[in-house]
C-alpha atoms as a PDB file:
ATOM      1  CA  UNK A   1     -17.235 -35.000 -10.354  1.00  0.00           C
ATOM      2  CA  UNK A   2     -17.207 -32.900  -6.934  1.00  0.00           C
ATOM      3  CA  UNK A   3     -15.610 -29.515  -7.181  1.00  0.00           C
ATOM      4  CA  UNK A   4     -12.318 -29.534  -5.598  1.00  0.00           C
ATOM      5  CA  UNK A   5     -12.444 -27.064  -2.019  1.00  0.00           C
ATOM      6  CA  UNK A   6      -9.753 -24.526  -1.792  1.00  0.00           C
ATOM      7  CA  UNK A   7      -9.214 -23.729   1.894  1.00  0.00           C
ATOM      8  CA  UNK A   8      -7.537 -19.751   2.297  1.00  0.00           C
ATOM      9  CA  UNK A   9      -5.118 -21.031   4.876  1.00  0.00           C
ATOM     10  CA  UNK A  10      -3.672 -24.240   3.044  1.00  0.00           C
ATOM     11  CA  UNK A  11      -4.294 -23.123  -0.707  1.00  0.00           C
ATOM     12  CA  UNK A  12      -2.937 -25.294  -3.201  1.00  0.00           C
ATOM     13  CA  UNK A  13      -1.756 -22.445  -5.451  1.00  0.00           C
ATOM     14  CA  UNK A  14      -0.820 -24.088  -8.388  1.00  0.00           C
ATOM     15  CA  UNK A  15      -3.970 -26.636  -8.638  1.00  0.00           C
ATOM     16  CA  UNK A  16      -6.229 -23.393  -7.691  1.00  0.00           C
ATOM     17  CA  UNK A  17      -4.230 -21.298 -10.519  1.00  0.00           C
ATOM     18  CA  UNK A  18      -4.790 -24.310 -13.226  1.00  0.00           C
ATOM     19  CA  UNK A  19      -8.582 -24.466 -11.750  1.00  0.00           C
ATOM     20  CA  UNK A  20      -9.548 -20.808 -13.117  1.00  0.00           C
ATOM     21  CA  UNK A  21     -11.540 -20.529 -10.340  1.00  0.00           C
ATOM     22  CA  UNK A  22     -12.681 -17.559  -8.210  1.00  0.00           C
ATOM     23  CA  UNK A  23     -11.883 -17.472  -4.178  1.00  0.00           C
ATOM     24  CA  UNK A  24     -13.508 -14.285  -2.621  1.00  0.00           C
ATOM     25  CA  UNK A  25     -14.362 -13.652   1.267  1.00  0.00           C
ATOM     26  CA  UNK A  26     -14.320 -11.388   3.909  1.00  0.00           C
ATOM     27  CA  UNK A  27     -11.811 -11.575   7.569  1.00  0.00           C
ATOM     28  CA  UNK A  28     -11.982  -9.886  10.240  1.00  0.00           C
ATOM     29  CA  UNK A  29      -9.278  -7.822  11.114  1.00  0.00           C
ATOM     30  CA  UNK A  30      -8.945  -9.298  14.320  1.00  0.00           C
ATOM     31  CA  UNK A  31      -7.607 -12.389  12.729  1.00  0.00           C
ATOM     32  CA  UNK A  32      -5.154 -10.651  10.749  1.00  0.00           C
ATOM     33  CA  UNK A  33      -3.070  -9.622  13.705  1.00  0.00           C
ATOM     34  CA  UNK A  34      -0.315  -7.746  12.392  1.00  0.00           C
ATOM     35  CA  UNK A  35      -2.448  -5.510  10.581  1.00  0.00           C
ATOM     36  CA  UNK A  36      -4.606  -5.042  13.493  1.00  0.00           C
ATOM     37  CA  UNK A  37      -1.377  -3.641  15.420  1.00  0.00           C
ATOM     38  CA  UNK A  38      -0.958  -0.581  13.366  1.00  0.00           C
ATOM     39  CA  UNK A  39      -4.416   0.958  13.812  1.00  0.00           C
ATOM     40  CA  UNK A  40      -4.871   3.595  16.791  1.00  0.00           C
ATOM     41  CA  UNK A  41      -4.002   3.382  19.979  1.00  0.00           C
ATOM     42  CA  UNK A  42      -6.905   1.851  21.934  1.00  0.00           C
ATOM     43  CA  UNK A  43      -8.851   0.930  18.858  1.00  0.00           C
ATOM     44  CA  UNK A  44     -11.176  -2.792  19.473  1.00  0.00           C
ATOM     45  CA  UNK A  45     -10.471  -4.747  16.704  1.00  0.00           C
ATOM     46  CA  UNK A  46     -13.629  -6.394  16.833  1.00  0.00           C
ATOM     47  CA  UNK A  47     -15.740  -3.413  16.066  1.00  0.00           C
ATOM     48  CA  UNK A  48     -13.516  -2.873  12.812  1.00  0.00           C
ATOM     49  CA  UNK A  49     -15.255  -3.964   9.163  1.00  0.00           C
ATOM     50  CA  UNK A  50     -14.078  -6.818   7.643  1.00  0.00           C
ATOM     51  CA  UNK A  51     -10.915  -7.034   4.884  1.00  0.00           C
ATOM     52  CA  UNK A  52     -12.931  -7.753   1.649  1.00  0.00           C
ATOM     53  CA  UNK A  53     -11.164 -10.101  -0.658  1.00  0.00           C
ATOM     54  CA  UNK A  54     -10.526 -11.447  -3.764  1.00  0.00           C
ATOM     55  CA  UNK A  55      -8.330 -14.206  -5.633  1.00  0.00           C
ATOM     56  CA  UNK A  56      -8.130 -16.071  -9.215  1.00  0.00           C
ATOM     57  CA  UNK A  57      -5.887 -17.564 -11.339  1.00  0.00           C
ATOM     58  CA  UNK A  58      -5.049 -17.505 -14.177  1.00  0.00           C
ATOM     59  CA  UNK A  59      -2.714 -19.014 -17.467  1.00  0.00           C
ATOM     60  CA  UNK A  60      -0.980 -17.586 -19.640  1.00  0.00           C
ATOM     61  CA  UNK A  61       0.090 -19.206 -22.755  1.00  0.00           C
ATOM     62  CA  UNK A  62       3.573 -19.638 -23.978  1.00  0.00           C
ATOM     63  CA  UNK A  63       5.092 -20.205 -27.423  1.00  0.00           C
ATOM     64  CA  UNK A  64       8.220 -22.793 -26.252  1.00  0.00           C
ATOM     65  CA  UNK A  65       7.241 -23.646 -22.681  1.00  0.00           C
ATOM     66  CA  UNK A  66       4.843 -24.410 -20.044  1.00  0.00           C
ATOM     67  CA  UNK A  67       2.365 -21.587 -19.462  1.00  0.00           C
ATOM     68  CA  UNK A  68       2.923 -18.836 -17.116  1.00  0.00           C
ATOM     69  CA  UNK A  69       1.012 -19.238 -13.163  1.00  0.00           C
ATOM     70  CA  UNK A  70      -0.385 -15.888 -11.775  1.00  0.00           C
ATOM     71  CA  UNK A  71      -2.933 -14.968  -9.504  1.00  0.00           C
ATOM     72  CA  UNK A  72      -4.546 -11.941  -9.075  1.00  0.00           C
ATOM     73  CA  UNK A  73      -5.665 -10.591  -5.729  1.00  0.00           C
ATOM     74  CA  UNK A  74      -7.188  -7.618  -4.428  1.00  0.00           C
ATOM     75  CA  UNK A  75      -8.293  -6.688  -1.068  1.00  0.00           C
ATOM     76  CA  UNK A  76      -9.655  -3.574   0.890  1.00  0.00           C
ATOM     77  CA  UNK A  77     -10.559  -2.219   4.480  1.00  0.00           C
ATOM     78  CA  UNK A  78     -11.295   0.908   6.579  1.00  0.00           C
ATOM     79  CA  UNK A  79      -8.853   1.121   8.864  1.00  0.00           C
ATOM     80  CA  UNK A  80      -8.724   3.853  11.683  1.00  0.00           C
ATOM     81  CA  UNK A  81      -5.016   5.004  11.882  1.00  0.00           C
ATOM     82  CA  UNK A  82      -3.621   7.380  13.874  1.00  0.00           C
ATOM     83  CA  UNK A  83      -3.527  11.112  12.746  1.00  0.00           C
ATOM     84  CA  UNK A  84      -0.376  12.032  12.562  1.00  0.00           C
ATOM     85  CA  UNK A  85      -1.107  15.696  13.242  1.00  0.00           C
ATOM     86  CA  UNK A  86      -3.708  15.702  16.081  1.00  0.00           C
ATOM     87  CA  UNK A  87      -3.300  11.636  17.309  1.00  0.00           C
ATOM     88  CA  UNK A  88      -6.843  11.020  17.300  1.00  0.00           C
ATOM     89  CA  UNK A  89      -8.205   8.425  14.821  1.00  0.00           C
ATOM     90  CA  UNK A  90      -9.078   8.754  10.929  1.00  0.00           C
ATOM     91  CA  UNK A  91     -10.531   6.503   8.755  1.00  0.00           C
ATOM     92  CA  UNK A  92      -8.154   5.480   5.604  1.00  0.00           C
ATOM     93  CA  UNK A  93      -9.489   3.324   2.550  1.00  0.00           C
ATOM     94  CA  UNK A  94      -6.494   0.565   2.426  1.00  0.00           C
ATOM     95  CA  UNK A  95      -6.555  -1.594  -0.713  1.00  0.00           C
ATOM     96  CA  UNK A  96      -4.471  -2.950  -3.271  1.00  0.00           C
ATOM     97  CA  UNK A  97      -4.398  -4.538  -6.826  1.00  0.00           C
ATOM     98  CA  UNK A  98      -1.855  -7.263  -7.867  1.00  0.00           C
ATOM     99  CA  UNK A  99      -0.829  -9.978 -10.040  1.00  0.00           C
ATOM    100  CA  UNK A 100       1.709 -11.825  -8.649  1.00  0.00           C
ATOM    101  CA  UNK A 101       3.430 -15.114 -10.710  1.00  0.00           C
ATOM    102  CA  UNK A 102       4.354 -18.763  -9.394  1.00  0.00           C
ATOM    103  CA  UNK A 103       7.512 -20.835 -10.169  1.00  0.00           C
ATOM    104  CA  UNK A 104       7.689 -23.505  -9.697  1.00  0.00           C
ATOM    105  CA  UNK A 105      10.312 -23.804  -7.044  1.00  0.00           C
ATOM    106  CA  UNK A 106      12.587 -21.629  -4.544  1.00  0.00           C
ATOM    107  CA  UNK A 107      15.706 -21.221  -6.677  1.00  0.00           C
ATOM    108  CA  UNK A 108      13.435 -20.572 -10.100  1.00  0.00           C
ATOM    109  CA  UNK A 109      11.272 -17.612  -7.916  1.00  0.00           C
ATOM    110  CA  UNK A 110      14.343 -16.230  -7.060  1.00  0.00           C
ATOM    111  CA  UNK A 111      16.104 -15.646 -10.557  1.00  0.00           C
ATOM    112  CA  UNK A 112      12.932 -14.476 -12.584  1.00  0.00           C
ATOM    113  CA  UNK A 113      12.445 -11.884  -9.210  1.00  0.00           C
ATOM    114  CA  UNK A 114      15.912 -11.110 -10.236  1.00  0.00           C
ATOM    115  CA  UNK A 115      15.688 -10.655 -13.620  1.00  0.00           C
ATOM    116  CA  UNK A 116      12.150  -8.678 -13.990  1.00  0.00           C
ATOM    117  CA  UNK A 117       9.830  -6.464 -12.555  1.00  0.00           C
ATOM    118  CA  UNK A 118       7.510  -9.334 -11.670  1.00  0.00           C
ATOM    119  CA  UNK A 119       6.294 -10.141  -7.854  1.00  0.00           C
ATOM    120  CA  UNK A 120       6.997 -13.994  -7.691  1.00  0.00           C
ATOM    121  CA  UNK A 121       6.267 -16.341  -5.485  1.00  0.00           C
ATOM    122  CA  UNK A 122       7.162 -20.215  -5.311  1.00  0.00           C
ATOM    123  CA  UNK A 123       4.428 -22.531  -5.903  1.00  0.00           C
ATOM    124  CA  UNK A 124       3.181 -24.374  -2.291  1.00  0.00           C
ATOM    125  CA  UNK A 125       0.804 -27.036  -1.742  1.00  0.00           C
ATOM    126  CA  UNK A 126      -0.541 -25.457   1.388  1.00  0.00           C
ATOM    127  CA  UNK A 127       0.068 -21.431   0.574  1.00  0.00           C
ATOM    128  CA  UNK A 128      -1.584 -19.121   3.212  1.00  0.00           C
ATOM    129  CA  UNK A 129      -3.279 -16.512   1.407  1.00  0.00           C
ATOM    130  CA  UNK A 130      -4.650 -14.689   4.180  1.00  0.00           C
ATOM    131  CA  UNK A 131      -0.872 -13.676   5.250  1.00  0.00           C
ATOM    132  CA  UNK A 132      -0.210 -12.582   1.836  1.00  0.00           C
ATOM    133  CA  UNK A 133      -3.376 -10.466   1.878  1.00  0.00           C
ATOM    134  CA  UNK A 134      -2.044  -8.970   5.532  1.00  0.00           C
ATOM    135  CA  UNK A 135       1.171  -8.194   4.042  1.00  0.00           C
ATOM    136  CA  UNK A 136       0.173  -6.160   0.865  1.00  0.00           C
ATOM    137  CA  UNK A 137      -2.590  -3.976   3.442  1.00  0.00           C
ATOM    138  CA  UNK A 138      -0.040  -3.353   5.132  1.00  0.00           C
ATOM    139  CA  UNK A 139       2.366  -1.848   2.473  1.00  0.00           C
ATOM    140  CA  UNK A 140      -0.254  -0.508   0.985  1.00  0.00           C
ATOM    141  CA  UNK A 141      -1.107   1.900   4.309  1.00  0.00           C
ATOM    142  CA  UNK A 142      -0.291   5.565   3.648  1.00  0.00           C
ATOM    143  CA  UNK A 143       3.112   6.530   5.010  1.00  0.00           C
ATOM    144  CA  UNK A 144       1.527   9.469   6.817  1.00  0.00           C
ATOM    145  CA  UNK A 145      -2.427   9.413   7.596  1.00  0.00           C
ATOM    146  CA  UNK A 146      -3.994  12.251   8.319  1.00  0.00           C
ATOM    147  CA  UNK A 147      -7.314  13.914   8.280  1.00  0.00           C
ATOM    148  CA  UNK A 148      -8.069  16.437   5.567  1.00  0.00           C
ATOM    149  CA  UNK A 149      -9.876  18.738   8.494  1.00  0.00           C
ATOM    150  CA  UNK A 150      -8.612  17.558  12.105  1.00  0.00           C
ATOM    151  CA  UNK A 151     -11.151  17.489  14.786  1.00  0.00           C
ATOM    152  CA  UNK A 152      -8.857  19.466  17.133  1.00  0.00           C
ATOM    153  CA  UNK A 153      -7.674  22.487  16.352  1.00  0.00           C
ATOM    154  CA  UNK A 154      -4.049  21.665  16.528  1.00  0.00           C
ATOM    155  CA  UNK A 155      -2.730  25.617  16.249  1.00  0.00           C
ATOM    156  CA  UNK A 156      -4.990  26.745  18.978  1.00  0.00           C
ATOM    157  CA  UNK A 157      -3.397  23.787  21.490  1.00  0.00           C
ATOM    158  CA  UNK A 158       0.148  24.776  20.395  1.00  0.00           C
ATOM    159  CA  UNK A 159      -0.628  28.270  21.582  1.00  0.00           C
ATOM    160  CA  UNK A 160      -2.284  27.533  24.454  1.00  0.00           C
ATOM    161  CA  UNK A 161       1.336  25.945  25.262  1.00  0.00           C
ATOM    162  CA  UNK A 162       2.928  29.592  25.204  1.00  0.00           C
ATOM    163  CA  UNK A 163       1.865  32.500  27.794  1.00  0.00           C
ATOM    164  CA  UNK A 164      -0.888  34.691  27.438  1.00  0.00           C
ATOM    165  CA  UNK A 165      -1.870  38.006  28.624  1.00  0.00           C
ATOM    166  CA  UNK A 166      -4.283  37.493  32.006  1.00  0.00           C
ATOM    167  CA  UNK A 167      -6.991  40.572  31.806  1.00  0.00           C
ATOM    168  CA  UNK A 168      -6.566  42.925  34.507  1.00  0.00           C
ATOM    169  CA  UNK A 169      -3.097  41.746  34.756  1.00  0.00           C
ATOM    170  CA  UNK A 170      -0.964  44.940  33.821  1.00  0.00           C
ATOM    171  CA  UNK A 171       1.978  43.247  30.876  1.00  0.00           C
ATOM    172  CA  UNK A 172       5.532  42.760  32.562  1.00  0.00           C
ATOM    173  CA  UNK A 173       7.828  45.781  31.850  1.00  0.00           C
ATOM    174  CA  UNK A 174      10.423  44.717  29.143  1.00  0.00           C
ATOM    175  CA  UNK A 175      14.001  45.066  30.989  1.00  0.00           C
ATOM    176  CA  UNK A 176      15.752  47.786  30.356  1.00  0.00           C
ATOM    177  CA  UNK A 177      19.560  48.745  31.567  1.00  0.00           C
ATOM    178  CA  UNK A 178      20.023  50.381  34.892  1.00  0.00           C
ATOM    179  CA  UNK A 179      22.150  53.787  34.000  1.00  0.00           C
ATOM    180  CA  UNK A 180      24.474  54.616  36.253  1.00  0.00           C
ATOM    181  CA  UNK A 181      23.865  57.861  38.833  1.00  0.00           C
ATOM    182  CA  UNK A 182      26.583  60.580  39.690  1.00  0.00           C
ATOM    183  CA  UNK A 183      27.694  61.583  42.939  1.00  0.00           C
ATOM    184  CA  UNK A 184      24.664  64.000  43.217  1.00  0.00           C
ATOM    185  CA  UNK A 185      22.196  60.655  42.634  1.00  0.00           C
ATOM    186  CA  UNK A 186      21.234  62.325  39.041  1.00  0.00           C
ATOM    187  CA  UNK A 187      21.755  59.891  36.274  1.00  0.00           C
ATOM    188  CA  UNK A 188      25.382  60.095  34.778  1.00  0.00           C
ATOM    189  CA  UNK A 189      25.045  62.105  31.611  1.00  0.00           C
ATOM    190  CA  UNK A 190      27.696  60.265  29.703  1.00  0.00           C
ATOM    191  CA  UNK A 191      25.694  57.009  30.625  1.00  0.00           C
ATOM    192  CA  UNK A 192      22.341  58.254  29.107  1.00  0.00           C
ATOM    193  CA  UNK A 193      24.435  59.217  26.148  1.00  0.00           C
ATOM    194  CA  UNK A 194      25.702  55.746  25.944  1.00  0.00           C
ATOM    195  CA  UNK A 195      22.075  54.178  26.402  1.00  0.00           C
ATOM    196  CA  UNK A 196      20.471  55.914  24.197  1.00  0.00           C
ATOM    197  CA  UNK A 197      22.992  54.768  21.406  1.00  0.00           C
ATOM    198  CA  UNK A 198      23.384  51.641  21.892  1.00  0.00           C
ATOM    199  CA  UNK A 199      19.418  51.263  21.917  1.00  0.00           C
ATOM    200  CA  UNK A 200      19.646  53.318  18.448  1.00  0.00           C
ATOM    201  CA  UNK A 201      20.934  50.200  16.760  1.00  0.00           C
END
């Protein structure tokens, strides 16, 4: 007998699940589009490695009813993300682990999501696995990439934003109070007092 063909895009999940069977492969990034949107600014998709993945089901048995449908997936990429201290590219490892069950049906999904800590899923006959793949990459991106050492030195840019001293340049005299002068043009005595005080404090 022929081995049955499980196509990524139309999967039969719950005759690839009851099959045992391995699915593994590698996309390009390109064709995962809403992944491809979060890299960096300017960054070519095509030059980016392929996501490497991985997919099997698998049974498990049950005492008083039909067995339990899971499949376990895995996938993982280098994906240059913007720096969120400098802005220039860095390369994060994204990847992910996870065993997620079938029901089968909408309304059955829905209560044992509900009522456990399970990722379920309702069983399909033509199940895109690809867009499940490009949805866990993308929760699984860090919330804040960033490069352990930037390539700019993001300190020395911030003060090159505030004014320096130009050499030869004598420093601007800090402002001081003008005292007021008597009739004789000398500086009022009771003024200097004042000054003098007040800059005390």
């Amino acid at each position: 007998m022929k081995a049955r063909t499980f196509v990524p895009r139309k999967l039969d999940v719950g005759a690839f699940i009851e099959s045992g069977e391995v699915l593994s492969g590698e996309s390009a990034v390109a064709d995962l589009p809403r992944l491809a949107e979060g890299m960096a600014p300017g960054t070519d998709a095509s030059t980016v490695a392929a996501v490497r993945w991985k997919a099997q089901g698998r049974q498990v048995a049950q005492r008083m009813s039909a067995p339990q449908l899971w499949l376990d997936l895995s996938a993982s990429v280098v994906l240059p993300l913007e720096c969120q201290r400098c802005l220039h590219p860095v390369a994060e490892l994204v990847e992910f682990e996870r065993s997620i069950r079938f029901a089968k049906d909408e309304e059955t999904a829905a209560q044992l999501d509900a009522d456990s800590d399970d990722d379920v899923l309702a069983l399909a006959r033509n199940f895109d696995l690809l867009e499940l793949i490009e949805d866990e990459l993308i929760m699984a991106q860090p919330i804040v990439p960033r490069h352990d050492v930037c390539p700019t030195d993001v300190a020395a840019l911030m003060n090159d934003e505030t004014e320096t001293p130009v050499p030869g340049r004598p420093a601007e005299p800090e402002a001081t109070e003008e005292v007021p002068l008597d009739k004789s043009g000398k500086p009022n005595p009771f003024a200097v007092l004042a000054a003098l005080k007040k800059g005390g404090k």
